[in-house]
N, C-alpha and C. Protein backbone atom coordinates (compact mmCIF):
# COMPACT_ATOMS: atom_id res chain seq x y z
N UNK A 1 0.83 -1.19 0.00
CA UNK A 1 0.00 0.00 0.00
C UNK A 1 0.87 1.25 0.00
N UNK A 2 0.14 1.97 -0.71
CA UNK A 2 1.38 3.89 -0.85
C UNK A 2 0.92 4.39 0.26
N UNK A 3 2.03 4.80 1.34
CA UNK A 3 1.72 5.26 2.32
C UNK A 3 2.51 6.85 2.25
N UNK A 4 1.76 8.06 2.80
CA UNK A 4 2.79 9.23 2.58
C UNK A 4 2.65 10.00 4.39
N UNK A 5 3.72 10.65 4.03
CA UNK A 5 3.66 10.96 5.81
C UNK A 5 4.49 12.54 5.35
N UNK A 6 3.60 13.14 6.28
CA UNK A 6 4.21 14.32 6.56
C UNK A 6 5.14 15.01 7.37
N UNK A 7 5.78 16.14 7.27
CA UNK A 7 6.44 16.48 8.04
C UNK A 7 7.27 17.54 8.09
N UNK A 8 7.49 18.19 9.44
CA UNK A 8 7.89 20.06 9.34
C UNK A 8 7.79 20.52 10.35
N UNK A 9 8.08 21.42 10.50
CA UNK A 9 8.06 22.69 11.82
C UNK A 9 6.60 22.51 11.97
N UNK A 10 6.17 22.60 13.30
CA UNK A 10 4.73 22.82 13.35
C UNK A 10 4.11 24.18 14.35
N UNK A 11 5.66 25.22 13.96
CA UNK A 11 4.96 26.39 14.04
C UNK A 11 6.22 26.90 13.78
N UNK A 12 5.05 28.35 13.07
CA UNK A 12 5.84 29.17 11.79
C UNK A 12 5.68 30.51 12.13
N UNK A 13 7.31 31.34 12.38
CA UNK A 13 6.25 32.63 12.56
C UNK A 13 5.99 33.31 11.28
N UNK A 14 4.96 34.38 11.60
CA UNK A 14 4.57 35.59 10.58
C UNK A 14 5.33 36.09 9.93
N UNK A 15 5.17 36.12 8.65
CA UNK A 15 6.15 36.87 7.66
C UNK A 15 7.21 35.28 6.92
N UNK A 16 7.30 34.50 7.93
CA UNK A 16 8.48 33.23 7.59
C UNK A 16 8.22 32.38 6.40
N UNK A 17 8.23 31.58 5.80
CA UNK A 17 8.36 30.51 5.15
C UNK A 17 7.73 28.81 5.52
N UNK A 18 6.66 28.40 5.31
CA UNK A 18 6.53 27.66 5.43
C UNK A 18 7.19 26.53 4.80
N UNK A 19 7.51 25.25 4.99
CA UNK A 19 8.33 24.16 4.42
C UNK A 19 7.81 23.00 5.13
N UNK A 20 7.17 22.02 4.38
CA UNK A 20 7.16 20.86 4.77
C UNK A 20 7.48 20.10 3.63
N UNK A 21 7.61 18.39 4.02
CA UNK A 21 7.99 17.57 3.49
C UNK A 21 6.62 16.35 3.37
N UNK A 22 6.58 15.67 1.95
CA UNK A 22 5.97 14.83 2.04
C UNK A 22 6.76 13.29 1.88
N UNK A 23 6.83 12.69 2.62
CA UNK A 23 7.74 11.01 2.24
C UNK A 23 6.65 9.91 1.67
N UNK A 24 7.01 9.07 0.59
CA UNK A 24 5.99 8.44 -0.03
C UNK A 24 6.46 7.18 0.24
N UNK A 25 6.00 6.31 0.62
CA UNK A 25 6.63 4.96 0.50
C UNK A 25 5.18 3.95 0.14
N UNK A 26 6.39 2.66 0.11
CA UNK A 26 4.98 1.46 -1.01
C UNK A 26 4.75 1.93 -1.91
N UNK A 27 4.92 2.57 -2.73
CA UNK A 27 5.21 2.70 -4.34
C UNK A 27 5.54 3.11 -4.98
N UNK A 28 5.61 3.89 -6.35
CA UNK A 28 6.88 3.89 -6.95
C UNK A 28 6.08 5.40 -7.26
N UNK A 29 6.94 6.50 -7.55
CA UNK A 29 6.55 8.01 -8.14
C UNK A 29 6.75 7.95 -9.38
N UNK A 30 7.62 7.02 -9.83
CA UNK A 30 7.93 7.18 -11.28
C UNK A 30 7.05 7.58 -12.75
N UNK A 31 5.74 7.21 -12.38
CA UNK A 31 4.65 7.32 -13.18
C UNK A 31 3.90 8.97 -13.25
N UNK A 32 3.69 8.95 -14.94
CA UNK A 32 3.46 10.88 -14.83
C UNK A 32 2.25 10.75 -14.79
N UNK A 33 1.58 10.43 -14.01
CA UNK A 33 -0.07 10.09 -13.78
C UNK A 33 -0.71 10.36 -12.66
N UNK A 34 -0.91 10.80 -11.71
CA UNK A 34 -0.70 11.25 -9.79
C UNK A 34 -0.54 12.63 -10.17
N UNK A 35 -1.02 12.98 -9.65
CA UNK A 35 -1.33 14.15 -9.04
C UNK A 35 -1.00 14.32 -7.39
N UNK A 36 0.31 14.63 -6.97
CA UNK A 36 1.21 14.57 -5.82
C UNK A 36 0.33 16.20 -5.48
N UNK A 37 -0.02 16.23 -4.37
CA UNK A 37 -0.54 17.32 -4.08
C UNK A 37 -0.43 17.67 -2.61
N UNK A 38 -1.21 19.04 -2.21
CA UNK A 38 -1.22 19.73 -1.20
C UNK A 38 -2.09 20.51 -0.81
N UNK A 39 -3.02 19.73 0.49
CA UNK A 39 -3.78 20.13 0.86
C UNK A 39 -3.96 20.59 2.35
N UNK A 40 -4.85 21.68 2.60
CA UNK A 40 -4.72 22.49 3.97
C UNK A 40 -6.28 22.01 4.08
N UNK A 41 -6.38 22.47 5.69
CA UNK A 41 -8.09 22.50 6.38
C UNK A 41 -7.65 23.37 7.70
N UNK A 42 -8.34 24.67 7.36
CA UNK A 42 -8.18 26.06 8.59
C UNK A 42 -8.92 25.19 9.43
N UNK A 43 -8.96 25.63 10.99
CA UNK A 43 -9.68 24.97 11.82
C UNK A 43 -11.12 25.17 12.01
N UNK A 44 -11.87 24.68 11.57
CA UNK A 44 -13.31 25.22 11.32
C UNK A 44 -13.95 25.19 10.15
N UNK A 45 -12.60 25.12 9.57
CA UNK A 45 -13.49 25.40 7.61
C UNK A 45 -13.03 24.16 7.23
N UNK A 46 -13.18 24.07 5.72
CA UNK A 46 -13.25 23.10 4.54
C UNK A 46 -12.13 23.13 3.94
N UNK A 47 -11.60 21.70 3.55
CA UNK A 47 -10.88 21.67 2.70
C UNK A 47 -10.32 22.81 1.43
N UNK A 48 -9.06 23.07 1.59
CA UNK A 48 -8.21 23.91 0.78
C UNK A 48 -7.30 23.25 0.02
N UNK A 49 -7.50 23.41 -1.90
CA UNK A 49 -6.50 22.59 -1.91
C UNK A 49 -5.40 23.91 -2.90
N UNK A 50 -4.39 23.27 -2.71
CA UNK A 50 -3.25 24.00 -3.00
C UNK A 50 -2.48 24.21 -3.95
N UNK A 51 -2.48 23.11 -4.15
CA UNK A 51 -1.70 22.44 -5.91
C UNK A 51 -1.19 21.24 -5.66
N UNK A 52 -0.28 20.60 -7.34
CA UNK A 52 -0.01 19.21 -6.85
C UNK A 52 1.08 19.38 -7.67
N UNK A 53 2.29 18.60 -7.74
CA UNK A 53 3.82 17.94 -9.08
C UNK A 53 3.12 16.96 -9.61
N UNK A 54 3.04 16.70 -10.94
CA UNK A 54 3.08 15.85 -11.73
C UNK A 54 4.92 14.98 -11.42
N UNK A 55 5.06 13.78 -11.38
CA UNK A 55 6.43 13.42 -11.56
C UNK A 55 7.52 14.02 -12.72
N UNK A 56 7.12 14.52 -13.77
CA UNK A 56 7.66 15.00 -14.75
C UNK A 56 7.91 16.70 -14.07
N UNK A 57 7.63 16.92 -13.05
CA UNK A 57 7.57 18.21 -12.23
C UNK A 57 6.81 19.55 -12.89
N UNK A 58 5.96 19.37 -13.65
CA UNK A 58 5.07 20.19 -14.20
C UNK A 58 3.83 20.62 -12.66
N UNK A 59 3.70 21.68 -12.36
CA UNK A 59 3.09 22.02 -11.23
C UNK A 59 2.04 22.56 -11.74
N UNK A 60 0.59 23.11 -10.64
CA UNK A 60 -0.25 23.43 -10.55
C UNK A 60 -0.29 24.21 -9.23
N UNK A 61 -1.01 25.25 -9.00
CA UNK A 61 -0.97 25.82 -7.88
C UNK A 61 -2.33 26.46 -8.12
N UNK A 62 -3.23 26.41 -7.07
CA UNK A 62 -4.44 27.43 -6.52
C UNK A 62 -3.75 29.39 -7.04
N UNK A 63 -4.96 29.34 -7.96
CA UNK A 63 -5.08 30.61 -8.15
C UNK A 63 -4.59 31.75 -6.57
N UNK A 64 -5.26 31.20 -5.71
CA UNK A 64 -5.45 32.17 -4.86
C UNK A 64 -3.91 32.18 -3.61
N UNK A 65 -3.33 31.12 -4.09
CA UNK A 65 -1.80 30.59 -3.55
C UNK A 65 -0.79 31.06 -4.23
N UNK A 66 -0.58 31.13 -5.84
CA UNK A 66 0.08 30.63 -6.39
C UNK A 66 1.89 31.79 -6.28
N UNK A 67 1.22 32.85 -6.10
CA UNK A 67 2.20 33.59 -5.85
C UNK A 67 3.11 33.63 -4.79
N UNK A 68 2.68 32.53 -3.75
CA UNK A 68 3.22 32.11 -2.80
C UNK A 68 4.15 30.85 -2.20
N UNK A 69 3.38 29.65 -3.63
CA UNK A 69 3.60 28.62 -3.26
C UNK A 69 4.46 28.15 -4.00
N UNK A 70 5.18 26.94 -3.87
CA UNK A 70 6.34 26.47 -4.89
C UNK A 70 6.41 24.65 -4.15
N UNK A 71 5.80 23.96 -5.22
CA UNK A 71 5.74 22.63 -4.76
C UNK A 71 7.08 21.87 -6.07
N UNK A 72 7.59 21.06 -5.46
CA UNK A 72 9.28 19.88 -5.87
C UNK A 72 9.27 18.92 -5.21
N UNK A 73 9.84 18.09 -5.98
CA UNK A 73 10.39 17.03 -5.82
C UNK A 73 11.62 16.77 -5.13
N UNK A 74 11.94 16.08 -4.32
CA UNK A 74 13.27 15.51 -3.75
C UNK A 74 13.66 14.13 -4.44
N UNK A 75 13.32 13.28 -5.89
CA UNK A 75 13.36 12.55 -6.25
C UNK A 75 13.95 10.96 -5.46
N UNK A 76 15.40 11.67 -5.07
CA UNK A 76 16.01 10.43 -4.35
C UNK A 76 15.71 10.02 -3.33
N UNK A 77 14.88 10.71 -2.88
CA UNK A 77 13.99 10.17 -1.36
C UNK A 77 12.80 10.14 -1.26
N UNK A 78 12.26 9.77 -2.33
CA UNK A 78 10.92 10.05 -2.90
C UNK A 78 10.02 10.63 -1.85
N UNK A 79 10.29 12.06 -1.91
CA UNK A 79 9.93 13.01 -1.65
C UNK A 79 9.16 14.12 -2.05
N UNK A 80 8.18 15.03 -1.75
CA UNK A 80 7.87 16.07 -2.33
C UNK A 80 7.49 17.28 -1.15
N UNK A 81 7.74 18.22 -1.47
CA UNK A 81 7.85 19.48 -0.69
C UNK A 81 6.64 20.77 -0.72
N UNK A 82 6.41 21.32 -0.11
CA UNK A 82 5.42 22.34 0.28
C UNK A 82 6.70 23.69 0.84
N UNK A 83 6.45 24.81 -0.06
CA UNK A 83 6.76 26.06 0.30
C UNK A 83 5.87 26.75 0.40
N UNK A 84 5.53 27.60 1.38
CA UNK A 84 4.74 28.89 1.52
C UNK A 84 5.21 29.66 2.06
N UNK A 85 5.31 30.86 1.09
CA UNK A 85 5.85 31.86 1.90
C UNK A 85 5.34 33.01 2.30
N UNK A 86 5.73 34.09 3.11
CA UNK A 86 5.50 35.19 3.55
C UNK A 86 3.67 34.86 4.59
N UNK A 87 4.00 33.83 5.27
CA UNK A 87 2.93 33.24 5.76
C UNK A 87 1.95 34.23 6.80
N UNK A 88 1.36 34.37 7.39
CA UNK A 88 0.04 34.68 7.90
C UNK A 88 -0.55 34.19 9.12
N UNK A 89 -1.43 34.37 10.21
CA UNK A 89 -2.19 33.56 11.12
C UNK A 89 -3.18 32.88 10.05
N UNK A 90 -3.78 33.27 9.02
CA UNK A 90 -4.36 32.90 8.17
C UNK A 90 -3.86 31.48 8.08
N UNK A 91 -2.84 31.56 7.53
CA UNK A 91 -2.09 29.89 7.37
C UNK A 91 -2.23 28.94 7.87
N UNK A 92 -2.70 28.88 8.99
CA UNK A 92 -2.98 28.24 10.60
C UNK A 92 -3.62 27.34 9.79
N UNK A 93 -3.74 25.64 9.74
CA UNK A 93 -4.18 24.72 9.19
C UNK A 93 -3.44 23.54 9.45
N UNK A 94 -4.15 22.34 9.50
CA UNK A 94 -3.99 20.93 9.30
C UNK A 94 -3.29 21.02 7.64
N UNK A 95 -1.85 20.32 7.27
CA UNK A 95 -1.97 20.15 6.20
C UNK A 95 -1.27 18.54 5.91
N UNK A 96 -1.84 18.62 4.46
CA UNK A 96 -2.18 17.31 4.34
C UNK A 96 -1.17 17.25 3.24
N UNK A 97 -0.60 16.10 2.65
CA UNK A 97 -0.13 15.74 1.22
C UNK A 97 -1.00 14.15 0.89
N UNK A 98 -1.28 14.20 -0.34
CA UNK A 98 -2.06 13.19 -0.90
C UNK A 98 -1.41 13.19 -2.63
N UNK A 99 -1.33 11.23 -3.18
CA UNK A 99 -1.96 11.20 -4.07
C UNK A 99 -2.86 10.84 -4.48
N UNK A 100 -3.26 11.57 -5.53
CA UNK A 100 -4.82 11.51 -6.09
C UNK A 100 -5.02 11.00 -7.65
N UNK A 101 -5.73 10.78 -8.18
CA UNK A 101 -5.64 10.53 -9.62
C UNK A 101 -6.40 11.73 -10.27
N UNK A 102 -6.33 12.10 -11.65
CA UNK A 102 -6.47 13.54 -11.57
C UNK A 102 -8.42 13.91 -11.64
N UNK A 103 -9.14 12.85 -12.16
CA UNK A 103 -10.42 13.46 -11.90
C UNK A 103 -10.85 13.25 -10.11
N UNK A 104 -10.23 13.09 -9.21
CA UNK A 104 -10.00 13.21 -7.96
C UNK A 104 -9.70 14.39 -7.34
N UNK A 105 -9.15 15.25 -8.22
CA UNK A 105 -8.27 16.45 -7.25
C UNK A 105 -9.73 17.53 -7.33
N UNK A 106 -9.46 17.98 -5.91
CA UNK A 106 -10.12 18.77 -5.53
C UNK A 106 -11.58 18.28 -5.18
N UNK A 107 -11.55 17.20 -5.17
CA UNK A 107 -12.93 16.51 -4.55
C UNK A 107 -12.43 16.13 -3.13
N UNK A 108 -11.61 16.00 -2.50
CA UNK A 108 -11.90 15.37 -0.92
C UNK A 108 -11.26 14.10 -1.29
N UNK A 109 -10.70 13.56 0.04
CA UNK A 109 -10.13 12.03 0.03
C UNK A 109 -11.23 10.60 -0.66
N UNK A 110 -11.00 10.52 -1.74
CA UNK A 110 -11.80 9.96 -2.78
C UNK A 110 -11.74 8.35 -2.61
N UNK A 111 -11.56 7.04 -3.17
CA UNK A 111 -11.62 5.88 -3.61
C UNK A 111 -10.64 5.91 -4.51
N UNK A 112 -9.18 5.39 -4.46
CA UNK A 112 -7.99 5.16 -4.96
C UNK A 112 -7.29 6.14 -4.85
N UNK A 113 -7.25 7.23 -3.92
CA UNK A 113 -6.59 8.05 -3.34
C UNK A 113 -5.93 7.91 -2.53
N UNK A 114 -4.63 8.26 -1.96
CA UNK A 114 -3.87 8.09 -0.75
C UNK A 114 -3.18 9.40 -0.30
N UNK A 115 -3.83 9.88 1.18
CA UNK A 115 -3.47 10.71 2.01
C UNK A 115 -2.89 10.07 3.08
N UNK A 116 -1.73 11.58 3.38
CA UNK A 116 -1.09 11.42 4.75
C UNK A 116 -2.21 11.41 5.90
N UNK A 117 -1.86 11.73 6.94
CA UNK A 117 -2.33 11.70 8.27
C UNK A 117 -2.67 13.44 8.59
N UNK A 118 -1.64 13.82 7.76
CA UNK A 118 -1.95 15.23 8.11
C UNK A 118 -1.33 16.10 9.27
N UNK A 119 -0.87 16.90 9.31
CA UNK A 119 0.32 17.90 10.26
C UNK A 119 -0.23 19.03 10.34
N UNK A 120 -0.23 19.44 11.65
CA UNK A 120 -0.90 20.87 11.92
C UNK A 120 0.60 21.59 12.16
N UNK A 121 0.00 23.11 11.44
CA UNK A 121 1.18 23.56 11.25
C UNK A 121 -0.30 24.81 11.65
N UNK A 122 0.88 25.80 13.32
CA UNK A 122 0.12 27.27 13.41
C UNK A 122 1.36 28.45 13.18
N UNK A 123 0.89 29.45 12.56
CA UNK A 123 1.25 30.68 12.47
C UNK A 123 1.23 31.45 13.28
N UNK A 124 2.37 31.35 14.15
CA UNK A 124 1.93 32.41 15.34
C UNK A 124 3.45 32.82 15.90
N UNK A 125 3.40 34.50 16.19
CA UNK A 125 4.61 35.04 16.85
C UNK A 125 4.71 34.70 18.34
């Protein structure tokens, strides 16, 4: 089974850089088909999703992120990464990394999908 696990500072101050890590194990990234992604949930609200790497590293990012965000690969550790920067209390969220298949993304943890566990990460001085 593809298991992915998260992981990072789980508090960031204002103005800083967010950075986490996603680790994938049980299967292989090699395939340009997945949609490696990144997803948040503020405490109270609904699913946010963020963007995702294609393995060929072709990205996607949320309109409303994108000037912020910068998602990569760590290939040799089959890895993938979450940047956000110039972060916010706003930011304050559970975040998640998942793969998804692509008529999946942006629907919620679907049927042949695989999400982490999820990492709360707060914004606070």
């Amino acid at each position: 089974q593809v298991q992915l696990q998260e992981s990072g500072p789980g508090l960031v101050k204002p103005s800083q850089t967010l950075s986490l890590t996603c680790t994938v194990s049980g299967g292989s990234i090699t395939t340009n088909y997945y949609y490696w992604s990144w997803i948040r949930q503020p405490p109270g609200k609904g699913l946010e999703w963020i963007g995702y790497v294609l393995y060929s590293g072709n990205t996607y990012y949320s309109p409303s992120l994108k000037s912020r965000t910068s998602i990569s690969w760590i290939t040799s550790k089959n890895q993938f990464t979450l940047q956000l920067n110039s972060v916010t209390p706003e930011d304050t969220a559970v975040y998640y990394c998942a793969r998804v298949i692509p008529q999946n993304y942006g629907r919620g943890n679907r049927p042949g999908d695989y999400w982490g566990q999820g990492t709360h990460v707060t914004v606070s001085s």
